[in-house]
Protein backbone atom coordinates (compact mmCIF):
# COMPACT_ATOMS: atom_id res chain seq x y z
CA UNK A 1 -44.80 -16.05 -30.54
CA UNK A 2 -42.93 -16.51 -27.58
CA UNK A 3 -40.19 -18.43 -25.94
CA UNK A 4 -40.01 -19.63 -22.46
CA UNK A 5 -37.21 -21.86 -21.14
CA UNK A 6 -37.13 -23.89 -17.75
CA UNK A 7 -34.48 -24.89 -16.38
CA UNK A 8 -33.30 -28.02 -13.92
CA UNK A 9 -34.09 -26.66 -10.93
CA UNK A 10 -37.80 -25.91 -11.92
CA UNK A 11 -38.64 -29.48 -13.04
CA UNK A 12 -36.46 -31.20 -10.63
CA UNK A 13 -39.57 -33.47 -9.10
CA UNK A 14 -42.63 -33.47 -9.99
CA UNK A 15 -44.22 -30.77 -8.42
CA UNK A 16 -41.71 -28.53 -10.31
CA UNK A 17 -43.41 -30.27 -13.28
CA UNK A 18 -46.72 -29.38 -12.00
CA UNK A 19 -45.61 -25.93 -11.94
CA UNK A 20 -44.37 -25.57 -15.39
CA UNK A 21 -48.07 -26.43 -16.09
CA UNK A 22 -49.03 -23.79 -13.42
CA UNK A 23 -46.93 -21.26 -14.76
CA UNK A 24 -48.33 -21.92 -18.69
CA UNK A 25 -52.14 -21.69 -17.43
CA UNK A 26 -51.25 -18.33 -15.36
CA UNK A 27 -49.56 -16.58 -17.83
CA UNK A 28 -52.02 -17.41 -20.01
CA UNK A 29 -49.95 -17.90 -23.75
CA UNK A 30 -51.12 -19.96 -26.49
CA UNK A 31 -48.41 -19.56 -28.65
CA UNK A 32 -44.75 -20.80 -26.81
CA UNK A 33 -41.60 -22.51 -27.90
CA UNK A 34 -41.00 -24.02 -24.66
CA UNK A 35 -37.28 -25.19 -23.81
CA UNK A 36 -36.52 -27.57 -21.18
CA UNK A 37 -33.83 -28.53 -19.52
CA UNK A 38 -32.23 -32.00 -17.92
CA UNK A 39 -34.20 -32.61 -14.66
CA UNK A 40 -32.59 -31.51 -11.64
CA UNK A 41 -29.03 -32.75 -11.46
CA UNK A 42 -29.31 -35.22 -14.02
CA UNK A 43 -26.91 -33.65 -16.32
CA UNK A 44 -23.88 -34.46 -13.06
CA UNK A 45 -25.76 -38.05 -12.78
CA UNK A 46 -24.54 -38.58 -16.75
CA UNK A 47 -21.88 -37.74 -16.23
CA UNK A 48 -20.72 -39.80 -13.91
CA UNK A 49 -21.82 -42.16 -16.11
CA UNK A 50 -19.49 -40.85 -18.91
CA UNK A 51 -16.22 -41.28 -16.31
CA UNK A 52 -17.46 -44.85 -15.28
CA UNK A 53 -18.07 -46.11 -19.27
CA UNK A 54 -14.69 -44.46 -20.27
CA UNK A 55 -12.67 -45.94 -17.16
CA UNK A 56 -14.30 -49.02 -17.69
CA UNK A 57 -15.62 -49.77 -14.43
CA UNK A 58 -18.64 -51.06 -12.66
CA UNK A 59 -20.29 -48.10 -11.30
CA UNK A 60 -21.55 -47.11 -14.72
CA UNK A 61 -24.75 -49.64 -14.45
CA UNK A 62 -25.14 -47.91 -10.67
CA UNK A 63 -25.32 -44.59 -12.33
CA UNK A 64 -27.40 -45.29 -15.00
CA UNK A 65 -29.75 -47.29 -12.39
CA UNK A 66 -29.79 -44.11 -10.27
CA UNK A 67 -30.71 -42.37 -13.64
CA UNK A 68 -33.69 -44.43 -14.12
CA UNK A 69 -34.89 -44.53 -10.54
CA UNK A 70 -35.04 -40.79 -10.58
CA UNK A 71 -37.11 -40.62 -13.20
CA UNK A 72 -39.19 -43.19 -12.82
CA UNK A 73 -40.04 -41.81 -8.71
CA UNK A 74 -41.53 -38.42 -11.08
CA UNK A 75 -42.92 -40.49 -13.45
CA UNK A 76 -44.95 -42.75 -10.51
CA UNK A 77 -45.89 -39.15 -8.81
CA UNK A 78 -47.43 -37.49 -12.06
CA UNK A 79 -48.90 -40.82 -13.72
CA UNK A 80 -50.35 -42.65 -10.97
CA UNK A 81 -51.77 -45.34 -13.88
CA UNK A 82 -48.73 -46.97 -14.81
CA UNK A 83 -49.99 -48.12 -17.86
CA UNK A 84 -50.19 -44.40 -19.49
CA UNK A 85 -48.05 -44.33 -22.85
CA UNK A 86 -45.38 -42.41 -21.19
CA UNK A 87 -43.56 -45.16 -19.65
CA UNK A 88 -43.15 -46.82 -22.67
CA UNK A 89 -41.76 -43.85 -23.97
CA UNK A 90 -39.26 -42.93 -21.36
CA UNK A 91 -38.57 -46.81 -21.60
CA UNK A 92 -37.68 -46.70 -24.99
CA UNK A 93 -35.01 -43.63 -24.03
CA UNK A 94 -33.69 -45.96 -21.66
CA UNK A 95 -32.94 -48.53 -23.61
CA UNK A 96 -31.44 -46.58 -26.93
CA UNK A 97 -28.95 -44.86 -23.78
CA UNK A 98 -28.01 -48.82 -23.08
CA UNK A 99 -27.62 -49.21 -26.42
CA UNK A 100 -25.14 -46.38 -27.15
CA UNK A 101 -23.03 -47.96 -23.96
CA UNK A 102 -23.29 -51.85 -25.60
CA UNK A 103 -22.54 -51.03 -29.40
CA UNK A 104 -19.94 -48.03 -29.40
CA UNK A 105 -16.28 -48.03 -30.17
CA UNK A 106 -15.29 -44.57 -29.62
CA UNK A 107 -13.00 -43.67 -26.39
CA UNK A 108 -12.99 -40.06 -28.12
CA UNK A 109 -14.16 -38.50 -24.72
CA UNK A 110 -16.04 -35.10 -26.05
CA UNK A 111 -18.46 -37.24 -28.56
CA UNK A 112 -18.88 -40.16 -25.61
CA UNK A 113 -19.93 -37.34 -23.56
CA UNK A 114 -22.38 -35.65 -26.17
CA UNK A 115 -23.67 -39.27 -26.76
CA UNK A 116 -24.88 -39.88 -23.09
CA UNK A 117 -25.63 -36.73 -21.26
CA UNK A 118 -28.06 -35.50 -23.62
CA UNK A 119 -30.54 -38.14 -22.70
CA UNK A 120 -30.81 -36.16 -19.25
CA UNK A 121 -32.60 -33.29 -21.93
CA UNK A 122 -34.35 -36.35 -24.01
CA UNK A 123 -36.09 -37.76 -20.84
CA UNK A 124 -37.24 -34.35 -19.16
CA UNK A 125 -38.86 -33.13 -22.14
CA UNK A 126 -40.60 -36.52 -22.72
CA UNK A 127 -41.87 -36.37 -19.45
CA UNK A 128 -42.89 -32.55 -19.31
CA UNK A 129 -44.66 -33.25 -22.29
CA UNK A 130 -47.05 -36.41 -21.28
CA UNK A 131 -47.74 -34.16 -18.21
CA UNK A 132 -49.22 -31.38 -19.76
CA UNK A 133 -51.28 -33.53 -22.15
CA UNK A 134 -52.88 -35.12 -18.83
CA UNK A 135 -53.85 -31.79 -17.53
CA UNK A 136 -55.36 -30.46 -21.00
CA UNK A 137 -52.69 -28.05 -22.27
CA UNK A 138 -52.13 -29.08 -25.98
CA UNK A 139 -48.51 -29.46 -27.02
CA UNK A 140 -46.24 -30.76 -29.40
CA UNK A 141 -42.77 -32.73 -28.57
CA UNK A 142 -39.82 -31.44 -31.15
CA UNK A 143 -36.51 -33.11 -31.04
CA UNK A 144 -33.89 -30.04 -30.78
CA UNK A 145 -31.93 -32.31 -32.61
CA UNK A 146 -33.83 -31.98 -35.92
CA UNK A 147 -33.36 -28.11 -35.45
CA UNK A 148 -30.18 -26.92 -34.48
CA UNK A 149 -27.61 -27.97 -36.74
CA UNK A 150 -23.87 -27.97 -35.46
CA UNK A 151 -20.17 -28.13 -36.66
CA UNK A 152 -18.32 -31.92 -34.29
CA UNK A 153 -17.22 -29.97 -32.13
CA UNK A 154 -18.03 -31.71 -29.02
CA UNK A 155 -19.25 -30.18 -25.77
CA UNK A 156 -19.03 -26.93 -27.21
CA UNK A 157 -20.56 -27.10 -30.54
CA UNK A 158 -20.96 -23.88 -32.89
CA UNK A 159 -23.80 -23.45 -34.57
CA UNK A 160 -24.61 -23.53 -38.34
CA UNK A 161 -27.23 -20.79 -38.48
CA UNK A 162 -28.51 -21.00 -41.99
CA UNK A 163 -29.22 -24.64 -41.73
CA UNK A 164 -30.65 -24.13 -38.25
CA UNK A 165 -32.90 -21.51 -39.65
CA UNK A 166 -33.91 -23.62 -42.37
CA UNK A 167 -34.92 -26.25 -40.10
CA UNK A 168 -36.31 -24.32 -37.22
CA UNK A 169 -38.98 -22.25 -39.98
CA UNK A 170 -39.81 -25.71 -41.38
CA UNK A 171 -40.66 -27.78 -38.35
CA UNK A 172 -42.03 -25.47 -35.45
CA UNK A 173 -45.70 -24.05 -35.90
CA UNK A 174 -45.76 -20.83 -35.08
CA UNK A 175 -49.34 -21.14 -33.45
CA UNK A 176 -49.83 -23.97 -30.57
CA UNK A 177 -47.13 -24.45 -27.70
CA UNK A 178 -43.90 -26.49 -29.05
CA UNK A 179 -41.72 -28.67 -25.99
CA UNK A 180 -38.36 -29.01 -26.94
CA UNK A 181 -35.03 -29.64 -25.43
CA UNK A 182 -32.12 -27.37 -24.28
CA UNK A 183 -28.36 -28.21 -24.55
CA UNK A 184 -28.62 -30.41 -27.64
CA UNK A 185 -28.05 -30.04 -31.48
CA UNK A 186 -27.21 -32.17 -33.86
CA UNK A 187 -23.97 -31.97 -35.94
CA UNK A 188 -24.61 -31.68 -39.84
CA UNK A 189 -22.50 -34.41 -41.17
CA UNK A 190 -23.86 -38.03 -39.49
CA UNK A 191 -25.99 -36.53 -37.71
CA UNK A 192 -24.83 -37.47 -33.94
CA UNK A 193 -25.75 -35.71 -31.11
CA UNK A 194 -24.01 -32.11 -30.02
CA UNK A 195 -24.11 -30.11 -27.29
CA UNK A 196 -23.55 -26.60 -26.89
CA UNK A 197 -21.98 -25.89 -23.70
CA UNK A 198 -22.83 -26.33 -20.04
CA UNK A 199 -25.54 -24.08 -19.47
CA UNK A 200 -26.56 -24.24 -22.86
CA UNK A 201 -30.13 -24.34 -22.75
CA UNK A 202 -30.57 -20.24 -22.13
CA UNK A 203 -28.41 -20.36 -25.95
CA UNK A 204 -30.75 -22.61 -27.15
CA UNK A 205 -33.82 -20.80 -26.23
CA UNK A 206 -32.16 -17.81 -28.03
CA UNK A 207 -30.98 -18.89 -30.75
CA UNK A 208 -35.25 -20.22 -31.30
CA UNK A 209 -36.30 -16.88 -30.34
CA UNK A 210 -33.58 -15.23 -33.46
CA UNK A 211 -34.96 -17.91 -35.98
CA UNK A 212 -38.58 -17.46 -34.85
CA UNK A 213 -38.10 -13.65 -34.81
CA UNK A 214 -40.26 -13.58 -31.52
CA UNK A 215 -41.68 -11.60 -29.37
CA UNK A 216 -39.29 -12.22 -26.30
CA UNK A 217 -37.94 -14.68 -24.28
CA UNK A 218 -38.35 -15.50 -20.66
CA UNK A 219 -35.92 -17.78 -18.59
CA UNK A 220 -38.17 -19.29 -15.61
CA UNK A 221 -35.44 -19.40 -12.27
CA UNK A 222 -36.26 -19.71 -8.93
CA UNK A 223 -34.69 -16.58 -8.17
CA UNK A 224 -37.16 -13.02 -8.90
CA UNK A 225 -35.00 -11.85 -11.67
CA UNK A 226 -30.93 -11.18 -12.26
CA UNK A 227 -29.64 -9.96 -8.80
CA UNK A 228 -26.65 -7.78 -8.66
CA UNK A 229 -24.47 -10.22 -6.73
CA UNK A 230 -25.43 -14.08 -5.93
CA UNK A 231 -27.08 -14.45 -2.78
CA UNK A 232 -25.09 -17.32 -1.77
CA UNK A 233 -22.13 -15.60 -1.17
CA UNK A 234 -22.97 -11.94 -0.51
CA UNK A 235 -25.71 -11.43 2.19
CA UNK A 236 -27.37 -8.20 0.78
CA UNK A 237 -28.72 -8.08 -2.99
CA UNK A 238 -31.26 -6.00 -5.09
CA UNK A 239 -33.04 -6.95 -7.81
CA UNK A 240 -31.86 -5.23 -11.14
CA UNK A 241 -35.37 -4.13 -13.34
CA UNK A 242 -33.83 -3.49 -15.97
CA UNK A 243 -30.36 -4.08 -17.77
CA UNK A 244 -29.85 -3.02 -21.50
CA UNK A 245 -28.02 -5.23 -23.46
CA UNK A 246 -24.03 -4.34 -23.25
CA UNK A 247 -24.35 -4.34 -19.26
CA UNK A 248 -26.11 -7.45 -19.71
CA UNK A 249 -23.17 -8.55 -22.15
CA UNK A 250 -20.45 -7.63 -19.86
CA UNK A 251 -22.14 -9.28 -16.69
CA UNK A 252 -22.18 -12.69 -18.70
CA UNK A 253 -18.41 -11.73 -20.33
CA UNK A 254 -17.06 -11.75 -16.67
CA UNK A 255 -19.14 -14.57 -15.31
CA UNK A 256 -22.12 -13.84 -13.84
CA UNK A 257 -24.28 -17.10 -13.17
CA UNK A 258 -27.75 -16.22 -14.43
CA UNK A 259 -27.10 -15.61 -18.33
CA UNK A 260 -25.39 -18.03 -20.19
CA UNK A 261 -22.75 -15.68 -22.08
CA UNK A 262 -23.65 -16.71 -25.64
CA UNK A 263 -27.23 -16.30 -24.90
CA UNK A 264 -27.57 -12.42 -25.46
CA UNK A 265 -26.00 -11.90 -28.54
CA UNK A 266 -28.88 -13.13 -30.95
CA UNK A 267 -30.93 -11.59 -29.16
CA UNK A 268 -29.58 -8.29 -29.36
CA UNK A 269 -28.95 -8.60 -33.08
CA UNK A 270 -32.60 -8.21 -33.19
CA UNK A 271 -33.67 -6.40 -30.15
CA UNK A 272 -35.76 -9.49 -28.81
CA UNK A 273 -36.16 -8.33 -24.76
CA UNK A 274 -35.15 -11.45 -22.39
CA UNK A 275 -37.21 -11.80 -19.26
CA UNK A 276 -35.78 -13.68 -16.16
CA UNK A 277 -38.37 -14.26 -13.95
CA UNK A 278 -39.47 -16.64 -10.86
CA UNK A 279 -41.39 -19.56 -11.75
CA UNK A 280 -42.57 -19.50 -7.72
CA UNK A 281 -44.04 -15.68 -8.73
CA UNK A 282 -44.88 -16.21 -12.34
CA UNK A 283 -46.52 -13.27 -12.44
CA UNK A 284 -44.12 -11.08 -11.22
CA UNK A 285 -41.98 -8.88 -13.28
CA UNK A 286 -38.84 -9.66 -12.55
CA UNK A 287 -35.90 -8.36 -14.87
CA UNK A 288 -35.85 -7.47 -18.48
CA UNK A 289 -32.85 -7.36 -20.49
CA UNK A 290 -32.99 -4.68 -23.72
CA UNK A 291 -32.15 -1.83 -25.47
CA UNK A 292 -32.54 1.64 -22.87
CA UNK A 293 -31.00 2.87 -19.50
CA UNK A 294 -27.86 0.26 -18.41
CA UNK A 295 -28.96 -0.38 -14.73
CA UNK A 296 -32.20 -0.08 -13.10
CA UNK A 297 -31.31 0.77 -10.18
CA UNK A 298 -28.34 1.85 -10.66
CA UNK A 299 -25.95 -0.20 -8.06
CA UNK A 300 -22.58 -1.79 -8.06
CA UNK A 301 -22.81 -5.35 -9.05
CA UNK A 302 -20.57 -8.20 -7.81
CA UNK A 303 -19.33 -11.56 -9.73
CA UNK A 304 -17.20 -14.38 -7.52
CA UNK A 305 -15.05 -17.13 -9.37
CA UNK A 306 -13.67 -19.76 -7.09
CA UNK A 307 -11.08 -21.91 -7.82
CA UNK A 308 -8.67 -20.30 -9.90
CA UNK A 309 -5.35 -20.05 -10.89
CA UNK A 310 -3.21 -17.21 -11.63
CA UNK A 311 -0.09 -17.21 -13.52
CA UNK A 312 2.77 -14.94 -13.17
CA UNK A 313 5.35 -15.42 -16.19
CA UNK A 314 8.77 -13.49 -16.94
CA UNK A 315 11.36 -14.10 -19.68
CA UNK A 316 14.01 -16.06 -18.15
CA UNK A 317 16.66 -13.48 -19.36
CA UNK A 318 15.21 -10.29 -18.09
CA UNK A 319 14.23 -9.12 -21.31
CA UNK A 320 11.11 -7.05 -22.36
CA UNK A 321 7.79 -9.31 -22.45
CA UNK A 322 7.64 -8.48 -26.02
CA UNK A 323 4.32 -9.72 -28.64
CA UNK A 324 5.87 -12.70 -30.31
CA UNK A 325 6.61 -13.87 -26.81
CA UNK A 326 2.11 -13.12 -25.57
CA UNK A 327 1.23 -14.67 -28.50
CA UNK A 328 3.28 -17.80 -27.08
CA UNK A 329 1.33 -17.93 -24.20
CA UNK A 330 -2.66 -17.10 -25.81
CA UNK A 331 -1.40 -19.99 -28.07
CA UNK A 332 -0.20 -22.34 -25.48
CA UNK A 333 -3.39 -21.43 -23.02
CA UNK A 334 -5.79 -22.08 -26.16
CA UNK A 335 -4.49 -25.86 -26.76
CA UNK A 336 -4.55 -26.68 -23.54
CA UNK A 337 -7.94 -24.91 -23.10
CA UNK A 338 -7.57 -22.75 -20.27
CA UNK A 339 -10.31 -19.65 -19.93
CA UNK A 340 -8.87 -16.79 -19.51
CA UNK A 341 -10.67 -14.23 -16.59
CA UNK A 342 -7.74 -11.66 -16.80
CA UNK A 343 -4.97 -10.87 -17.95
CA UNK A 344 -1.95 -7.89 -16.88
CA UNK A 345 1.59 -7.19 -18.61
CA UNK A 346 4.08 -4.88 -17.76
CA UNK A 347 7.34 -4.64 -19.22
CA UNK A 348 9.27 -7.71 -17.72
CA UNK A 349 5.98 -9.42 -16.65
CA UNK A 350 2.84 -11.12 -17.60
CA UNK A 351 -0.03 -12.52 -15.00
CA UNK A 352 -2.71 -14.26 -16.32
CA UNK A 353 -5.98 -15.52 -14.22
CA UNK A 354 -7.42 -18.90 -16.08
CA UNK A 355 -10.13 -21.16 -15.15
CA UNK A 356 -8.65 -24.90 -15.12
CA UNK A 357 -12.05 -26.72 -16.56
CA UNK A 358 -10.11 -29.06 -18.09
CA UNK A 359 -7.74 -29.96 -15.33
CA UNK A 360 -4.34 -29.48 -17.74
CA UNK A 361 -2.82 -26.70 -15.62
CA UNK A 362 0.24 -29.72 -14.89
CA UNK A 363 1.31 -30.12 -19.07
CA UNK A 364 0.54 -26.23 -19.11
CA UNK A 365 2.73 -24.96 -16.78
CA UNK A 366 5.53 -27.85 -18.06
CA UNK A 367 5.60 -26.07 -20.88
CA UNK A 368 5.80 -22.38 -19.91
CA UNK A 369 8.85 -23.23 -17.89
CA UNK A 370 10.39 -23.80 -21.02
CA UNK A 371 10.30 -20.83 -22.17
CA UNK A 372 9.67 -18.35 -19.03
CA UNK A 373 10.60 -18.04 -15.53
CA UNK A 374 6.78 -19.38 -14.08
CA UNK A 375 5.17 -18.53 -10.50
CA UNK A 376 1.35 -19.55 -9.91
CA UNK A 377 -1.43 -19.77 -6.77
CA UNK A 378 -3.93 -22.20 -7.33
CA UNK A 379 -7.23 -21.84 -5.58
CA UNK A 380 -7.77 -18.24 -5.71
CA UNK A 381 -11.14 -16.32 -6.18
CA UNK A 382 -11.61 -13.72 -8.70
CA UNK A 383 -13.81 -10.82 -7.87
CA UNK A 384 -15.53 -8.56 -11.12
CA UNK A 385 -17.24 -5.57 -9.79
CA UNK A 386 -18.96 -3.06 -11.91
CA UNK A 387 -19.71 0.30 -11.21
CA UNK A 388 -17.69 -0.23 -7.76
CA UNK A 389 -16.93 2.38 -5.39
CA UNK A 390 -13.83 2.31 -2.85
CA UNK A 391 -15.98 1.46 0.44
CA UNK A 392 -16.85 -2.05 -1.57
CA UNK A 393 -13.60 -2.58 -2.41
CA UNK A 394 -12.16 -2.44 0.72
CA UNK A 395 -15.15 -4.74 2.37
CA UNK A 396 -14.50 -7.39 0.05
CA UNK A 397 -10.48 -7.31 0.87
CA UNK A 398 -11.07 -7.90 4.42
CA UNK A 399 -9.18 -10.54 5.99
CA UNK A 400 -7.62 -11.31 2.48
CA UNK A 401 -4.60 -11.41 0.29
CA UNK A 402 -3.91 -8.85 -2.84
CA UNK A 403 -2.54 -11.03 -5.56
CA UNK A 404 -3.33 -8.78 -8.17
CA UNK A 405 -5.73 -5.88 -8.96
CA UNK A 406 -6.69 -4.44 -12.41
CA UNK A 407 -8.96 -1.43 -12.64
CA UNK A 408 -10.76 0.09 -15.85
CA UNK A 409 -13.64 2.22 -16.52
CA UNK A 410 -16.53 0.77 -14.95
CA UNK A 411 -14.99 -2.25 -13.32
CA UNK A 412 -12.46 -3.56 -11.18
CA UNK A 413 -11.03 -6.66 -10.62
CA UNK A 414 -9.27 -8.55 -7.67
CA UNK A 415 -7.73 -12.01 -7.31
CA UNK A 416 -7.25 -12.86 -3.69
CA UNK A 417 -6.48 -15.31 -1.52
CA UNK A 418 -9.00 -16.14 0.97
């Protein structure tokens, strides 16, 4: 058995449906667990939704009526017979999403969220679904939710693996092709809905793949395969063949856009190759990620973060930046969940690059000036490149500010100023 997963971008109208049915009949496999995702931005449409419900405005009927009117355009373009079962269906996740927004009392934010934007996932698959019943590809609907068992916490839910294996060797065939949806889980206790993370859905089709012990797993982008730098901000990039697993690893540790980071870790646990391939060029080999040579070819490869901040902190007396006082900060950075990209110490000194997700840099940095002398830049860009050589480096520093630099073994890393 296999596992494919599509993303948003590859059923974001309904031709991109008609290709996931394309794509099924050329590759020719009978036996898929077949992850979809939310339908091209539908996942930012929700949640816009979320801000209007929680800030109790108007605008969140507008959003949800945008919502429907996207879906319903694909479902008009695919089911020209509006009278096919489907509409019903998609109906029916229309109005338990209306219901959620009537009958709840919860202002927690993180469940609200959960609650709503998983309906983006919910819809898509129901529509995928209907689609490739009308063109005579057998399939079976699963709700993720009966499968993937979580722990509450919200928007970034951790997995309970021996229920979820339970439940995944229970309910999915392991002959036929099974649609189910990306992003979501369930957690164990009532039951509500979970989600795993923005970008979640490459996890979810792995963490199938490690209960189904399959054969591989192939994310469908429109891109040919996991380039070594993203095309929309470097002008010249190769296609990588081949990647084992710990490059793969550290590409995702430092950010790079095409793996979700969480994704190859089951995977690699039991040697299960992922394939990233084009859904335009189906057929195409694109790249495979597994056990073997690090890079084929062997070339530099470039990750960009925009937007963040770095932190310079010093002890207000002068004295040594000792452990008790690091452990201060990883503490303080944790509760007010900043990601940390980098980090640099010296003896008076520590500098720490973080990505502000959660927009609490303000009650942060209130209370590191308690207890350090604080300096920051907001709005910098953090560059990772592996396998770098000095002609590179100095390209990408042209006609731009040094804020810090941190080299290692394999990779270096800049924060600049543009």
């Amino acid at each position: 058995m296999k596992v494919f997963k599509f993303g948003g971008a590859s059923v974001k109208d309904a031709a991109g449906v008609k290709n996931v049915a394309s794509v099924l009949q050329k590759t020719g496999e009978k036996d898929l667990l077949v992850v979809v995702s939310a339908m091209g931005k539908m996942t930012n449409q929700l949640e816009k939704v979320v801000d209007a419900y929680l800030s109790e405005t108007q605008s969140a009927a507008e959003s949800i009526q945008e919502f429907k009117e996207y879906h319903n355009c694909i479902l008009n373009d695919l089911f020209p017979n509006s009278s096919h079962p489907v509409f019903n269906e998609v109906g029916k996740r229309y109005q338990s999403l209306s219901n959620f927004l009537e009958h709840n009392n919860s202002k927690n934010r993180p469940f609200v969220y959960d609650q709503i934007v998983g309906y983006g996932e919910l819809v898509s698959t129901q529509i995928v679904s209907a689609y490739l019943s009308e063109v005579h590809i057998e399939n079976t609907l699963l709700d993720v939710r009966s499968c993937i068992e979580t722990d509450s916490n919200y928007r970034d839910a951790k997995v309970d693996w021996e229920a979820t294996q339970e439940h995944i060797s229970a309910k999915v065939s392991a002959k036929g092709i099974t649609i189910t949806q990306g992003f979501l889980g369930a957690e164990g206790a009532n039951n509500f809905t979970t989600t795993l993370g923005r970008e979640g859905s490459d996890y979810t089709a792995a963490i199938f793949a490690y209960c189904l012990n399959a054969e591989s797993v192939t994310i469908w982008k429109d891109v040919p395969g996991v380039l070594n730098a993203d095309p929309r901000y470097f002008s010249k990039t190769t296609l990588l063949n081949k990647i084992s697993y710990r490059e793969a690893i550290e590409l995702a540790f430092y950010g790079a856009s095409v793996i979700h980071p969480k994704t190859l870790q089951p995977l690699q646990r039991k040697e299960i190759p992922l394939f990233v391939k084009s859904f335009v060029n189906p057929l195409d080999p694109g790249t495979c990620v597994g056990k073997g040579v690090t890079l084929d070819p062997m070339v530099s490869c470039f990750i960009l973060k925009k937007n963040q901040v770095l932190i310079s902190l010093s002890s207000l007396d002068f004295n040594f930046m000792m452990e008790h006082h690091i452990g201060d900060v990883f503490k303080w950075l944790h509760t007010y969940k900043m990601k940390v990209e980098l980090i640099q110490n010296s003896a008076i000194s520590f500098s720490v690059c973080v990505d502000n997700k959660y927009d609490n840099l303000a009650p942060l940095l209130a209370k590191l000036r308690s207890a350090f002398k604080v300096s920051w830049n907001e709005n910098v860009t953090l560059y990772t490149i592996r396998h770098a050589d000095s002609k590179q480096i100095k390209a990408i520093l042209k006609d731009k500010t040094l804020l810090l630099k941190q080299e290692s073994r394999g990779t270096v890393q800049l924060v600049v100023k543009e």
